[in-house]
N, C-alpha and C. Protein backbone atom coordinates (compact mmCIF):
# COMPACT_ATOMS: atom_id res chain seq x y z
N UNK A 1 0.84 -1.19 0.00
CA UNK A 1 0.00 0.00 0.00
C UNK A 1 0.88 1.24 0.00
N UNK A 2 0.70 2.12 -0.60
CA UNK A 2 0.85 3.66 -0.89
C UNK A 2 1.08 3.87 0.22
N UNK A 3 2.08 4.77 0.92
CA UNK A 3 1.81 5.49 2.15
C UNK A 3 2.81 7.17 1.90
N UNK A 4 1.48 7.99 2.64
CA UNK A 4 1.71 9.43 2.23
C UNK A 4 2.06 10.56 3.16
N UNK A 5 3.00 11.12 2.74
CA UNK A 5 2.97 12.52 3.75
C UNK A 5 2.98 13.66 3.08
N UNK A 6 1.95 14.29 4.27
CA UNK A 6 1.37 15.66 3.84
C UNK A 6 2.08 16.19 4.97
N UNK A 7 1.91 17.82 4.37
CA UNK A 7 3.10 19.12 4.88
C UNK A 7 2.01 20.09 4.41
N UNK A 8 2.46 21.40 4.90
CA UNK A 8 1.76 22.41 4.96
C UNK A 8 0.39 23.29 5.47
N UNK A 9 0.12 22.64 6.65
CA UNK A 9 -1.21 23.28 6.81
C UNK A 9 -0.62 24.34 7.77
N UNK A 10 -1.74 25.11 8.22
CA UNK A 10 -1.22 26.27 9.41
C UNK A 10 -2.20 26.64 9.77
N UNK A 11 -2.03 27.89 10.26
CA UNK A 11 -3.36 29.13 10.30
C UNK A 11 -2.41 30.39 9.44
N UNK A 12 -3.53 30.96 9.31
CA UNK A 12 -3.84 31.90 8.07
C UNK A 12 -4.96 33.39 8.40
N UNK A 13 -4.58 34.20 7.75
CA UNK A 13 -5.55 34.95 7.87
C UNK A 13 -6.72 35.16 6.83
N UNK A 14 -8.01 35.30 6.86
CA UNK A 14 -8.49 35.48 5.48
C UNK A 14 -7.72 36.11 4.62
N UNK A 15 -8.10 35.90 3.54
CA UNK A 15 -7.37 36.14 2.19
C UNK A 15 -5.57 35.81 1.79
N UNK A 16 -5.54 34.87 3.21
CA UNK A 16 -3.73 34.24 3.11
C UNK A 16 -3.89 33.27 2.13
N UNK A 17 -2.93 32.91 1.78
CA UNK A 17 -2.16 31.10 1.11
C UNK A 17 -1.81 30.52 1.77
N UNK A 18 -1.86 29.41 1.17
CA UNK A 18 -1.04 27.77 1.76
C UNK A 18 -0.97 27.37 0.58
N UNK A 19 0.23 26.42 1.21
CA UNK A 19 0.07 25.18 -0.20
C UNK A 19 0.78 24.22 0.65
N UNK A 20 -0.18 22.77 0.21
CA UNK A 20 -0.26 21.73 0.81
C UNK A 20 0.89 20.64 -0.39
N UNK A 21 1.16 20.00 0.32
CA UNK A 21 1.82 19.03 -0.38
C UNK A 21 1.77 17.33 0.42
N UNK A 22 2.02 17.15 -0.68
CA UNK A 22 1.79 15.15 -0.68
C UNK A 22 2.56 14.30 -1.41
N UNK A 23 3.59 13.79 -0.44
CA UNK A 23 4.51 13.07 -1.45
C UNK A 23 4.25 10.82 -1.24
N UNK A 24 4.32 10.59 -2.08
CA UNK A 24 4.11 9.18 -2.32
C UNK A 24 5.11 8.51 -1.51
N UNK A 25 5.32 7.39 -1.19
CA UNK A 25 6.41 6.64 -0.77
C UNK A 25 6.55 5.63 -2.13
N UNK A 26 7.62 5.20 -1.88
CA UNK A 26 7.57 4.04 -3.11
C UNK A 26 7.23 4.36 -4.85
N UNK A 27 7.38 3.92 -5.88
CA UNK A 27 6.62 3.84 -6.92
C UNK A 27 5.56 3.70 -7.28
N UNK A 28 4.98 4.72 -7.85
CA UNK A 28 3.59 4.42 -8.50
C UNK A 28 3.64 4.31 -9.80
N UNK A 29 2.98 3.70 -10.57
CA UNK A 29 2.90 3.36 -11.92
C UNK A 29 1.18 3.45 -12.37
N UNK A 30 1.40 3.44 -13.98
CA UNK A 30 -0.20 2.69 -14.49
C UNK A 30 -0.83 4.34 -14.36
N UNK A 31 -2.09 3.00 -14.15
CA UNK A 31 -3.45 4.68 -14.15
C UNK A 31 -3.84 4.86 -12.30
N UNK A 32 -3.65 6.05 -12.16
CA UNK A 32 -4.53 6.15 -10.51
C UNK A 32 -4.67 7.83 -10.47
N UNK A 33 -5.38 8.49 -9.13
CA UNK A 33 -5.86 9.68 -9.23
C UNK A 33 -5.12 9.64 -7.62
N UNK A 34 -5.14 10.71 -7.37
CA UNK A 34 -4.43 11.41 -6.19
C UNK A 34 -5.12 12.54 -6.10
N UNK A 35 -6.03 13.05 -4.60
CA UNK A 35 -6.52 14.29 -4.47
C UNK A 35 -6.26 14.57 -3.45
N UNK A 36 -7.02 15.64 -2.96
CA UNK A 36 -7.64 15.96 -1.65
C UNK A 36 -8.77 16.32 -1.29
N UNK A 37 -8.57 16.15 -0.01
CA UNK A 37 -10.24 16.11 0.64
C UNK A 37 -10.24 17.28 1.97
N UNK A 38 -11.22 17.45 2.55
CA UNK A 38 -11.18 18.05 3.75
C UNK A 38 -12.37 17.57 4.33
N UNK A 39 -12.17 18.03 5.52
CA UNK A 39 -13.31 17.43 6.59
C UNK A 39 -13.27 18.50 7.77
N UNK A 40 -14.42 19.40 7.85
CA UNK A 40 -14.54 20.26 9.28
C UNK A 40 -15.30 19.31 9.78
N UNK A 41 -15.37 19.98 11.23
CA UNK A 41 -15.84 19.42 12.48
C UNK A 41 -17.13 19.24 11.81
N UNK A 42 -18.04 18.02 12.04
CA UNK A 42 -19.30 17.94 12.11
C UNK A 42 -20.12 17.68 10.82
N UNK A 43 -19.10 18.46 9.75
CA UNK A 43 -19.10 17.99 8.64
C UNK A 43 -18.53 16.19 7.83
N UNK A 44 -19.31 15.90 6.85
CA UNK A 44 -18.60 14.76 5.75
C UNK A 44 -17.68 15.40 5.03
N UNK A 45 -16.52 14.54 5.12
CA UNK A 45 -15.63 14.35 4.60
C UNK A 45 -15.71 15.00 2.70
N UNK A 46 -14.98 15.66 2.48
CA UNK A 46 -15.98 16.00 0.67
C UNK A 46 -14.39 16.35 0.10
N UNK A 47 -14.73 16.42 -1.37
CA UNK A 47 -13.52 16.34 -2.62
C UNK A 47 -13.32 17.82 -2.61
N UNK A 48 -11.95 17.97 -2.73
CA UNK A 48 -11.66 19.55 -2.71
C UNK A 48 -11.05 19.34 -4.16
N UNK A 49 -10.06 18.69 -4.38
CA UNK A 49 -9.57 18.82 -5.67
C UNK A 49 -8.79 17.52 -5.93
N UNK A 50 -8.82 16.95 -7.54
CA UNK A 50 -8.32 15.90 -7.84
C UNK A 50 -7.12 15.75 -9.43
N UNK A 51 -6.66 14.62 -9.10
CA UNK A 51 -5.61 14.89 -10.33
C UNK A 51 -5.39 13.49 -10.84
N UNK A 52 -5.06 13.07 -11.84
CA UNK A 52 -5.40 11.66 -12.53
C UNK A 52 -3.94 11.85 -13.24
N UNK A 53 -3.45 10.24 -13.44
CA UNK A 53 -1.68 10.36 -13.86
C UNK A 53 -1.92 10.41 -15.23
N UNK A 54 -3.13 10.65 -15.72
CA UNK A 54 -3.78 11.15 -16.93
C UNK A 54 -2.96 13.12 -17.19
N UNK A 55 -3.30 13.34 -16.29
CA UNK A 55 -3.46 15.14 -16.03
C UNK A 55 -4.80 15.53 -16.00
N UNK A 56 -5.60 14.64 -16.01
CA UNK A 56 -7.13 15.70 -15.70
C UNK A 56 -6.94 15.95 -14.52
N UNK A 57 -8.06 17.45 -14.49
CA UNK A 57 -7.83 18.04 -12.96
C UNK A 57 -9.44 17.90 -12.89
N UNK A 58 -9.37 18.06 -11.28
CA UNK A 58 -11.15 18.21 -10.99
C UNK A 58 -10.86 19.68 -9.70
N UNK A 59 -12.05 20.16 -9.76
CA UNK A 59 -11.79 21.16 -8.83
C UNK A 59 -13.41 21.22 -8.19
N UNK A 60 -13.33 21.34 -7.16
CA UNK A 60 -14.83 21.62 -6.41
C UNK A 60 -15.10 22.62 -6.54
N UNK A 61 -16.41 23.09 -7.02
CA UNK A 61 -17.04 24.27 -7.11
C UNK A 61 -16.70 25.55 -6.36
N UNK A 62 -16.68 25.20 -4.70
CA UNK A 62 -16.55 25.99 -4.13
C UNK A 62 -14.83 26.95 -4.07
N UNK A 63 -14.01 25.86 -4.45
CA UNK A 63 -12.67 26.30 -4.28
C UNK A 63 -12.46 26.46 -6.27
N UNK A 64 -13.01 26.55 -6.94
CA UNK A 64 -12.46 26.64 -8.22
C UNK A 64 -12.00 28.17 -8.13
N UNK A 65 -10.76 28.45 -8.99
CA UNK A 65 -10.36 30.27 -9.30
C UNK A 65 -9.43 30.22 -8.06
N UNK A 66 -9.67 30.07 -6.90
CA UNK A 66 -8.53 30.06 -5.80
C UNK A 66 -7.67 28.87 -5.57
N UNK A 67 -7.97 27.63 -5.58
CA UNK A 67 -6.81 26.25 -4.84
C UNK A 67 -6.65 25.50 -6.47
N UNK A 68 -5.69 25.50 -6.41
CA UNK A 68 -5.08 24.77 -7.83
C UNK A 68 -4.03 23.49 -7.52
N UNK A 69 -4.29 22.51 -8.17
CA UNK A 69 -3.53 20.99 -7.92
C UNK A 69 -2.74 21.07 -9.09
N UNK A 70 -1.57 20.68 -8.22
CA UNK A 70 -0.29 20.25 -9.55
C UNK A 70 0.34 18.93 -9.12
N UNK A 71 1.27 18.70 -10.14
CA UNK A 71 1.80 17.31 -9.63
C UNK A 71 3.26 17.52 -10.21
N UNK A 72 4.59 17.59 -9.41
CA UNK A 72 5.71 17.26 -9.94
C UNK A 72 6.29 15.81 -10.11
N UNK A 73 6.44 16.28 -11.42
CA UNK A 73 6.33 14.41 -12.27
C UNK A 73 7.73 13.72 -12.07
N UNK A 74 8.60 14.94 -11.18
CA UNK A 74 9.92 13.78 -11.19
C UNK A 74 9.60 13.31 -9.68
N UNK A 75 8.77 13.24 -8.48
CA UNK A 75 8.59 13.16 -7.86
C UNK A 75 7.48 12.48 -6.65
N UNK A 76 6.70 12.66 -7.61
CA UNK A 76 4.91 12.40 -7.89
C UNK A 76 4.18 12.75 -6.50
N UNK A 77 5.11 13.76 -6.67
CA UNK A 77 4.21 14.75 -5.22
C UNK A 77 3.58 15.59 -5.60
N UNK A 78 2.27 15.95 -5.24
CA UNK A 78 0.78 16.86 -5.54
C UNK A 78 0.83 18.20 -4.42
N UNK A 79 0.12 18.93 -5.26
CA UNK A 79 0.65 20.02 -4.47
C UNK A 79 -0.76 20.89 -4.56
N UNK A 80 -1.52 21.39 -3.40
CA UNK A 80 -2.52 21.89 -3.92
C UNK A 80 -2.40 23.90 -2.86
N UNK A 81 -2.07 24.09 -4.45
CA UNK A 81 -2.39 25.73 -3.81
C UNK A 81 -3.15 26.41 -3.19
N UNK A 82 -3.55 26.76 -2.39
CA UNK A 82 -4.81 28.05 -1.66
C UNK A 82 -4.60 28.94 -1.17
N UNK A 83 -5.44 29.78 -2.54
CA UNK A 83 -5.69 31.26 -2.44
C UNK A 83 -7.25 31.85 -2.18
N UNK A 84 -6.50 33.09 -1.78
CA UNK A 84 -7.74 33.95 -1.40
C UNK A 84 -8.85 32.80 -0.19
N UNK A 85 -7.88 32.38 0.69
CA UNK A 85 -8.70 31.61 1.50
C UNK A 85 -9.73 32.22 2.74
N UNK A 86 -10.83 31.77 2.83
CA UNK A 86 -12.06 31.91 3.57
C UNK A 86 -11.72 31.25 4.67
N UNK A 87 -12.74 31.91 5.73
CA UNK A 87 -13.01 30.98 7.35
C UNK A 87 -13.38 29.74 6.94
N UNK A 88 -14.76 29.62 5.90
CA UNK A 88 -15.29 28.01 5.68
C UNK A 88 -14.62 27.26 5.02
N UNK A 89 -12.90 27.28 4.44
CA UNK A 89 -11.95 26.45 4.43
C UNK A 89 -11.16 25.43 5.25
N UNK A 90 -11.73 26.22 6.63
CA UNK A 90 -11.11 25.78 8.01
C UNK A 90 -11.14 24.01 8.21
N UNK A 91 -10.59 23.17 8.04
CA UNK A 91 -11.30 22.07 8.09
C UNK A 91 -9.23 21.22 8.13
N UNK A 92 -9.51 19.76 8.09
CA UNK A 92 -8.75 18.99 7.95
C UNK A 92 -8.50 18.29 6.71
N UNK A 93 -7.41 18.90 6.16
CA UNK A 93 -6.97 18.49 4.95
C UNK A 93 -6.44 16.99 4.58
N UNK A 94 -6.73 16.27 3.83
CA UNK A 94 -6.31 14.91 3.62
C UNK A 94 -5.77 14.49 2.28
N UNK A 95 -4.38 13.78 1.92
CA UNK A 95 -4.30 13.17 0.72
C UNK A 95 -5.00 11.97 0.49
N UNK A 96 -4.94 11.12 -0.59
CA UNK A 96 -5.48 10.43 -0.64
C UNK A 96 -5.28 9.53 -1.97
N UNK A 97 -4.24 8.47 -2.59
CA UNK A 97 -3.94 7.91 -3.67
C UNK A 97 -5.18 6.76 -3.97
N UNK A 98 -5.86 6.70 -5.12
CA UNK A 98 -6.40 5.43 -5.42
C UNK A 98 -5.75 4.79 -6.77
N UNK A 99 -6.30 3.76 -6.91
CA UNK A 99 -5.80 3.06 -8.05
C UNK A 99 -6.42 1.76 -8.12
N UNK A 100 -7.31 1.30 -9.06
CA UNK A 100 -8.08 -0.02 -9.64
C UNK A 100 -7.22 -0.83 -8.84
N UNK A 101 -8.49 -1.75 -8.04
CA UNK A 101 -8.18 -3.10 -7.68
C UNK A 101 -6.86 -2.74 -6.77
N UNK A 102 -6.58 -1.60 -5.88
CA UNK A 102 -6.05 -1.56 -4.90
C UNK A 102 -6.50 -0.70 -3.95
N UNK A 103 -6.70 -0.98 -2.55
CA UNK A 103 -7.27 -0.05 -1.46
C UNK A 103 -7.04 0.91 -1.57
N UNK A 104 -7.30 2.18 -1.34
CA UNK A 104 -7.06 3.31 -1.39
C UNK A 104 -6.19 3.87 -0.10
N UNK A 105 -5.35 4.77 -0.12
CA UNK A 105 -4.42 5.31 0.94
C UNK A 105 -5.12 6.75 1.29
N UNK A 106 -4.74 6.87 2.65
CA UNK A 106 -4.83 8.00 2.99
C UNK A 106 -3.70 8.67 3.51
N UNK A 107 -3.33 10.32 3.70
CA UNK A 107 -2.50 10.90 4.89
C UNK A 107 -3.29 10.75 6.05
N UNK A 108 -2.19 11.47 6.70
CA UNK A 108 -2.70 11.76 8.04
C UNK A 108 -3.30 12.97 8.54
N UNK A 109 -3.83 13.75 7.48
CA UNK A 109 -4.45 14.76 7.46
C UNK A 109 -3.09 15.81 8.15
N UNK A 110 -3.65 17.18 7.70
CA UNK A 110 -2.63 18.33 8.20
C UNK A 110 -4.05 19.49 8.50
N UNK A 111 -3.97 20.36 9.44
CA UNK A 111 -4.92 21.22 9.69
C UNK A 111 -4.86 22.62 9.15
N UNK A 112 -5.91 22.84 8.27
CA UNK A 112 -5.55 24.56 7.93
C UNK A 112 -7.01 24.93 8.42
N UNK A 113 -6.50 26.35 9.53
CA UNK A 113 -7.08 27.55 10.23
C UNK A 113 -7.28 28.51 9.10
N UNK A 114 -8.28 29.19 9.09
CA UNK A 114 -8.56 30.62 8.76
C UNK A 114 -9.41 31.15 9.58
N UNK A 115 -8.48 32.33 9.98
CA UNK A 115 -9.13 32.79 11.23
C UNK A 115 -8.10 34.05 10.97
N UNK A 116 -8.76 35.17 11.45
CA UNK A 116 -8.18 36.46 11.86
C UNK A 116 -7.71 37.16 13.54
């Protein structure tokens, strides 16, 4: 199994950046997608943004125009930008590798604050 570490969360002030990152252990090959997720308190768990070893990107409605996913390909670490960040960003950030006919991995989540 995949196993991942994520870097970058903090606190922030409205309208700060972050950028999160997620690096793979081991080799990945073939077809699989790598995103992220977040989860506030009380809230389900939901898709913030996704990336396929295709290059399609997916972006959630709410964060499209501000958080942007990249992937450095000598590395196959994902990197998801956030801008112009809001209080209702506040939540627990998670990576997350899948790939056909293998369990899916998670991080260990990293926490980003927005708060003034």
């Amino acid at each position: 199994q995949v196993q991942l570490v994520e870097s970058g969360g903090g606190l922030v002030q409205p309208g700060g950046s972050l950028r999160l990152s997620c690096t793979p252990s081991g080799s990945i090959f073939g077809e699989y997608i790598m995103g992220w997720y977040r989860q506030a308190p009380g809230k389900q768990r939901e898709l913030v943004a996704a990336l396929t070893s295709g290059g399609t990107l997916i972006h959630a409605n709410s964060v499209k125009g501000r958080f942007t996913i990249s992937r450095d390909n000598a590395t196959n670490t994902v990197y998801l930008q956030m801008n112009s960040l809001k209080p209702e960003d506040t939540a627990v950030y998670y990576c997350k590798f899948g790939k056909s006919g293998v369990k899916d991995s998670w991080g260990q989540g990293t926490q980003v604050t927005v708060s003034s």
